[in-house]
Protein backbone atom coordinates (compact mmCIF):
# COMPACT_ATOMS: atom_id res chain seq x y z
CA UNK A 1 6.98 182.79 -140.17
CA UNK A 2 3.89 183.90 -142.76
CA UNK A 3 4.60 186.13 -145.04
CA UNK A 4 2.85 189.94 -145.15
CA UNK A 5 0.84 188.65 -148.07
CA UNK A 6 -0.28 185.26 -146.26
CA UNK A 7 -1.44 187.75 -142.99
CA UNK A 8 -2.90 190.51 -145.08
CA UNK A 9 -5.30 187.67 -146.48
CA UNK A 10 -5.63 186.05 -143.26
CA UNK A 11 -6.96 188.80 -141.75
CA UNK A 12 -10.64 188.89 -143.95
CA UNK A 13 -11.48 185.61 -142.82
CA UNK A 14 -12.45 185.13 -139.12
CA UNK A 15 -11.10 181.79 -137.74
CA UNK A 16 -13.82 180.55 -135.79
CA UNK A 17 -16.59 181.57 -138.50
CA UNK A 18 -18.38 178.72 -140.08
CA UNK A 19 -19.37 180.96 -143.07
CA UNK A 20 -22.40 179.85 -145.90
CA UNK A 21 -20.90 178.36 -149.45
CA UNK A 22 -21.60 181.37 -151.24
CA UNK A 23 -19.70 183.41 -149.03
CA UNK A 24 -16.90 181.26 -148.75
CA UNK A 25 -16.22 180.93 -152.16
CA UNK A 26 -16.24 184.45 -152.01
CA UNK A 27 -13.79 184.55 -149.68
CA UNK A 28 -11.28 182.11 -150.83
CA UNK A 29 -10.81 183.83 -154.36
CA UNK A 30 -10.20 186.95 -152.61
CA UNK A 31 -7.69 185.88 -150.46
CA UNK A 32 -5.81 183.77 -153.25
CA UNK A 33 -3.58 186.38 -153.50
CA UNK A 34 -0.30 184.63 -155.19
CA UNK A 35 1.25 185.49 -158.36
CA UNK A 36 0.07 182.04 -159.81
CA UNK A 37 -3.38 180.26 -160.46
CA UNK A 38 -3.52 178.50 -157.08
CA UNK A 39 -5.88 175.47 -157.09
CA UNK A 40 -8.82 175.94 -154.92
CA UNK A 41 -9.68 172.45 -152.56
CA UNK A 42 -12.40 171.06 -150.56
CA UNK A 43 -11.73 169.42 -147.28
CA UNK A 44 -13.80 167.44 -145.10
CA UNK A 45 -13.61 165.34 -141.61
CA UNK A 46 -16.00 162.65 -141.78
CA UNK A 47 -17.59 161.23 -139.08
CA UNK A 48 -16.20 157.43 -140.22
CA UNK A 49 -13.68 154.93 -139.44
CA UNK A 50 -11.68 154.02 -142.52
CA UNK A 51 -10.28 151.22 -141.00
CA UNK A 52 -13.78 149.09 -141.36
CA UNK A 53 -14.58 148.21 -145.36
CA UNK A 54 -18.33 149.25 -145.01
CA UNK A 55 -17.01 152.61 -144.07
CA UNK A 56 -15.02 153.35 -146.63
CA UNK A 57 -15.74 157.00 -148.52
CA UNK A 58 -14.28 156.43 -152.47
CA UNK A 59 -15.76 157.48 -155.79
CA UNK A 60 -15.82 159.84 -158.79
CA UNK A 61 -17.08 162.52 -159.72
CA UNK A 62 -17.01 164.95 -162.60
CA UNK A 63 -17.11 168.43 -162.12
CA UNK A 64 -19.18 170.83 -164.05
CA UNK A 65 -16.38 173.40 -165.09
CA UNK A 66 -13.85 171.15 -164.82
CA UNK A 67 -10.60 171.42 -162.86
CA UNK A 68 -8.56 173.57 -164.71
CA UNK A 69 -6.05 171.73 -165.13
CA UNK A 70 -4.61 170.03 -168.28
CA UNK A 71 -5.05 166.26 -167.42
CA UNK A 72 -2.12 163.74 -169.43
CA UNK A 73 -4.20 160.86 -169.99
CA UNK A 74 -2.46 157.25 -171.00
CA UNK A 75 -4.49 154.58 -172.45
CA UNK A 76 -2.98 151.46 -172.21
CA UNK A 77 -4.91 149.18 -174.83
CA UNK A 78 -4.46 147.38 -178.21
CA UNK A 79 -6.52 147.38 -181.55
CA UNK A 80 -9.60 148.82 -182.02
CA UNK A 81 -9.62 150.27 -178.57
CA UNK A 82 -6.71 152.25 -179.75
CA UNK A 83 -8.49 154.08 -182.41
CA UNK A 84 -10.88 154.83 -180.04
CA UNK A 85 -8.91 156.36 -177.14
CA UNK A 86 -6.86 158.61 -179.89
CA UNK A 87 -10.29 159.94 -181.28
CA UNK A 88 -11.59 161.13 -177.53
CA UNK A 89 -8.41 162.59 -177.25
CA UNK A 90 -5.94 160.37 -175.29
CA UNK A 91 -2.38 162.54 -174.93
CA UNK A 92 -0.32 158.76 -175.35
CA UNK A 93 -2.15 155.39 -176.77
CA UNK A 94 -0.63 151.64 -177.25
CA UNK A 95 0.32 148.73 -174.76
CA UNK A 96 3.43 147.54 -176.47
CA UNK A 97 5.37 150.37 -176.45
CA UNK A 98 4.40 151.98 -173.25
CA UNK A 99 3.92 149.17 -170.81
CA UNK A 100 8.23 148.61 -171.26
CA UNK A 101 8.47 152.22 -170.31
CA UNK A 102 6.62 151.94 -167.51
CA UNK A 103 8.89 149.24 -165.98
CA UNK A 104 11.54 151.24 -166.79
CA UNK A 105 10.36 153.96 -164.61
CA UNK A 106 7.85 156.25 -167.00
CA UNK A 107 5.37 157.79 -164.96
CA UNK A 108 5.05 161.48 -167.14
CA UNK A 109 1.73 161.35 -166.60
CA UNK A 110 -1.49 162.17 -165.01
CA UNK A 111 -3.95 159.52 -165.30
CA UNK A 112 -3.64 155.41 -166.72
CA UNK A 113 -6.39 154.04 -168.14
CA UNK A 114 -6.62 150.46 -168.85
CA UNK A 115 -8.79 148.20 -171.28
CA UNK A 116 -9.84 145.13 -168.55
CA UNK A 117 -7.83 142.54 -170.82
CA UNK A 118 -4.23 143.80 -169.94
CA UNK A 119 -4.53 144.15 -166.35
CA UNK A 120 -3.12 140.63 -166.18
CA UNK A 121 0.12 143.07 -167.63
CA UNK A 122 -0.36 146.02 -165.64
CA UNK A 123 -0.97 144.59 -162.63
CA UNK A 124 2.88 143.42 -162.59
CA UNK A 125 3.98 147.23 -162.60
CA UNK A 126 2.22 148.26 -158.95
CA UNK A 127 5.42 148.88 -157.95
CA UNK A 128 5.99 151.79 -160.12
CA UNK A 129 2.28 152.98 -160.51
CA UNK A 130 1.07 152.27 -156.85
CA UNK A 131 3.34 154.87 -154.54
CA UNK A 132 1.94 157.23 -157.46
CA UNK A 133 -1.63 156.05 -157.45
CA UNK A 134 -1.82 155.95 -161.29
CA UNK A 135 -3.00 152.00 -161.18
CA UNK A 136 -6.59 152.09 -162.93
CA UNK A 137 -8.85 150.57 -160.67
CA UNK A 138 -12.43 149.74 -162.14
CA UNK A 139 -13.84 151.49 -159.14
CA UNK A 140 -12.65 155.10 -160.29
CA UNK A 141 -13.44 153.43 -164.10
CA UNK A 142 -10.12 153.68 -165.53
CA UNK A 143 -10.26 150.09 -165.96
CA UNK A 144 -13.19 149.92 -168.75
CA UNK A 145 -13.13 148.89 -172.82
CA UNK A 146 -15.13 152.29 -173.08
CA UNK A 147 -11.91 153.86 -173.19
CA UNK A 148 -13.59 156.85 -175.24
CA UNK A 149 -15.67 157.58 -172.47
CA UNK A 150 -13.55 157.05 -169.74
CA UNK A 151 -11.31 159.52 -171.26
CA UNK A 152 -13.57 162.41 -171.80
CA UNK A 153 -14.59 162.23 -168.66
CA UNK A 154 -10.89 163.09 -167.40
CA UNK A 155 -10.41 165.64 -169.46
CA UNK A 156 -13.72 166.87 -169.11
CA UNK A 157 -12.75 167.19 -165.03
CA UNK A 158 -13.15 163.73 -163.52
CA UNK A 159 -11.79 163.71 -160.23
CA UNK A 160 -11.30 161.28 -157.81
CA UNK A 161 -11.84 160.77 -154.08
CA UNK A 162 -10.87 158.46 -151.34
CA UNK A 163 -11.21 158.91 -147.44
CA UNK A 164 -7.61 158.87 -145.85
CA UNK A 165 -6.56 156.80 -142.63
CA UNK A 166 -7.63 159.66 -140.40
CA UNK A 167 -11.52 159.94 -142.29
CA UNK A 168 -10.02 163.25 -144.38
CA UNK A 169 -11.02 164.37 -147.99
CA UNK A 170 -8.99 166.68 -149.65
CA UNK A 171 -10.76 167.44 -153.51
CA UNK A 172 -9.49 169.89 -155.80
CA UNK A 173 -12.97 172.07 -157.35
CA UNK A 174 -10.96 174.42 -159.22
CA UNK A 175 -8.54 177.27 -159.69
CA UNK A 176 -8.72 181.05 -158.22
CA UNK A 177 -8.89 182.19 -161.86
CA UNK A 178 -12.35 180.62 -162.16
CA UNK A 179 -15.49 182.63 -162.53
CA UNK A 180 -17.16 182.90 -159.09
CA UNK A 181 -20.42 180.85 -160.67
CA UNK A 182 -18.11 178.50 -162.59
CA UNK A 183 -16.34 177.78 -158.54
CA UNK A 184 -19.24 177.79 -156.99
CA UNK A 185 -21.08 175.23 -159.17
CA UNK A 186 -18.16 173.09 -158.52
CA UNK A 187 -18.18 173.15 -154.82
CA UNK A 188 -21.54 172.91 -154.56
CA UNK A 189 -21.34 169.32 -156.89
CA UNK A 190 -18.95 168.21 -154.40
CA UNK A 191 -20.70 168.53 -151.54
CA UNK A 192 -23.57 166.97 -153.31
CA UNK A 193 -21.18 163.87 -153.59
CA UNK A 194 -20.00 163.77 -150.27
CA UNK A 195 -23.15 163.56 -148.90
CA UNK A 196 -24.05 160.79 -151.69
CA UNK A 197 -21.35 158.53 -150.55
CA UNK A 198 -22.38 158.18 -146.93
CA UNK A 199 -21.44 154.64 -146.15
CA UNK A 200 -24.82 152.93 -144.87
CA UNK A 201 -23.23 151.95 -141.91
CA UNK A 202 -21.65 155.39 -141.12
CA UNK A 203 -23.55 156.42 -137.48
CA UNK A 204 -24.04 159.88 -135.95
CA UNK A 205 -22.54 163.19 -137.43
CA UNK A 206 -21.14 162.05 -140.97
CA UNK A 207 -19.72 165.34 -142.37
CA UNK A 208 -17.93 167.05 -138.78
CA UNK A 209 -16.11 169.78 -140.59
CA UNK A 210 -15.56 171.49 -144.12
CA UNK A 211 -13.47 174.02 -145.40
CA UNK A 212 -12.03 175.22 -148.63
CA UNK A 213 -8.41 177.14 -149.37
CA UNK A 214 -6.55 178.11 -151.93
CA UNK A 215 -2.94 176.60 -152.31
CA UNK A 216 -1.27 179.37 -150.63
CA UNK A 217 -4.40 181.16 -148.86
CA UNK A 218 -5.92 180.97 -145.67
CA UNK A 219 -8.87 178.45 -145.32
CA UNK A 220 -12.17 179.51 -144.78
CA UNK A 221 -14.68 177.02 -142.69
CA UNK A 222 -17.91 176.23 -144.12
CA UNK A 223 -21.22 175.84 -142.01
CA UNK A 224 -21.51 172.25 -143.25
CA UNK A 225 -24.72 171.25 -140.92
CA UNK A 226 -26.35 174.38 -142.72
CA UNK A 227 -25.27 173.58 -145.92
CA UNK A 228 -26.31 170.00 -145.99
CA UNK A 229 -29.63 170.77 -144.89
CA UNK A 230 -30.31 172.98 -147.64
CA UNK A 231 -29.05 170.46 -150.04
């Protein structure tokens, strides 16, 4: 059963409205109505089949404003590539202490970076990192020696994106609390990037439906066709 709050916010969106970006960002800070900063996402059917590797939708991207959210960021590396991941800021640094802790079930974090030469090591603990998806993969470049950069760029708001079984995306662009230009930017970045990563081999409609919503809001549809064409 929704809750007064859930149906008083409901009710300024129409369901079967396919309403222009600048409107629905409008729309979904003003109906995150919750007593915390709910995180705003970006969802999208794609017109794809996942199942097919030359279909598959999966990158990075960094948004302009960031996510607002403090990121935890573990570089696993040794040496010089220590010094460097402490200077941009890592929140824990070294190989030989944490990789132990890691088979021992230590997963307080957000993101794992890795320097290429210890994924021999790390790739015996996809057990424990896989279910979480914290193993760095060189495809969403946590697996890089430019550790420095790789970790800016998640704190700076890297986020990544991967199509699900049933050709979904579900992106976080932000938090309610945002400015409206500061959310909008975001969105519009990520829409930008969706249409970017059209597979070559992708045929027909790619993008069939996009929304955004607030964690406990309702979710506003976006006119994607329109929006895409005025990209």
């Amino acid at each position: 059963m929704k809750n007064k709050r859930y149906t008083a916010a409901a009710e300024k969106v129409q369901p079967t409205t396919l309403y222009d970006l600048e409107t629905a960002v409008r729309l979904v800070q003003e109906t995150a109505t919750a007593k915390f900063d709910e995180t705003i996402e970006l969802s999208a059917q794609l017109g794809v089949d996942p199942r097919q590797a030359d279909q598959q939708v999966r990158g990075t991207v960094v948004l302009p404003n960031g996510t607002g959210r403090k990121v935890r960021v573990l570089v696993l590396a040794r040496g010089e590539k220590e010094r460097e991941a402490v200077e941009a800021g890592a929140d824990f640094v070294g190989a030989d202490e944490f990789l132990p802790k890691i088979q021992a079930g230590w997963t307080d974090v957000d993101v794992i970076i890795s320097t290429p030469d210890l994924m021999g090591e790390v790739g015996k603990l996809g057990r424990t990192l896989g279910p979480r998806g914290l193993m760095p993969n060189p495809k969403s470049g946590t697996v890089t020696f430019d550790v420095a950069k790789a970790v800016k760029d998640v704190k700076a708001g890297k986020v990544e994106y991967r199509v699900d079984k049933n050709a979904n995306l579900h992106i976080p662009c932000g938090k309610k609390s945002f400015t409206y230009e500061s959310l909008l930017e975001n969105v519009r970045t990520l829409v930008h990037e969706i249409v970017r990563a059209k597979p070559a081999a992708s045929k027909g409609r790619y993008i069939k439906s996009m929304s955004i919503s607030s964690t406990m809001g309702p979710s506003v549809k976006l006119d994607s066709q329109a929006i895409v064409s005025a990209l």
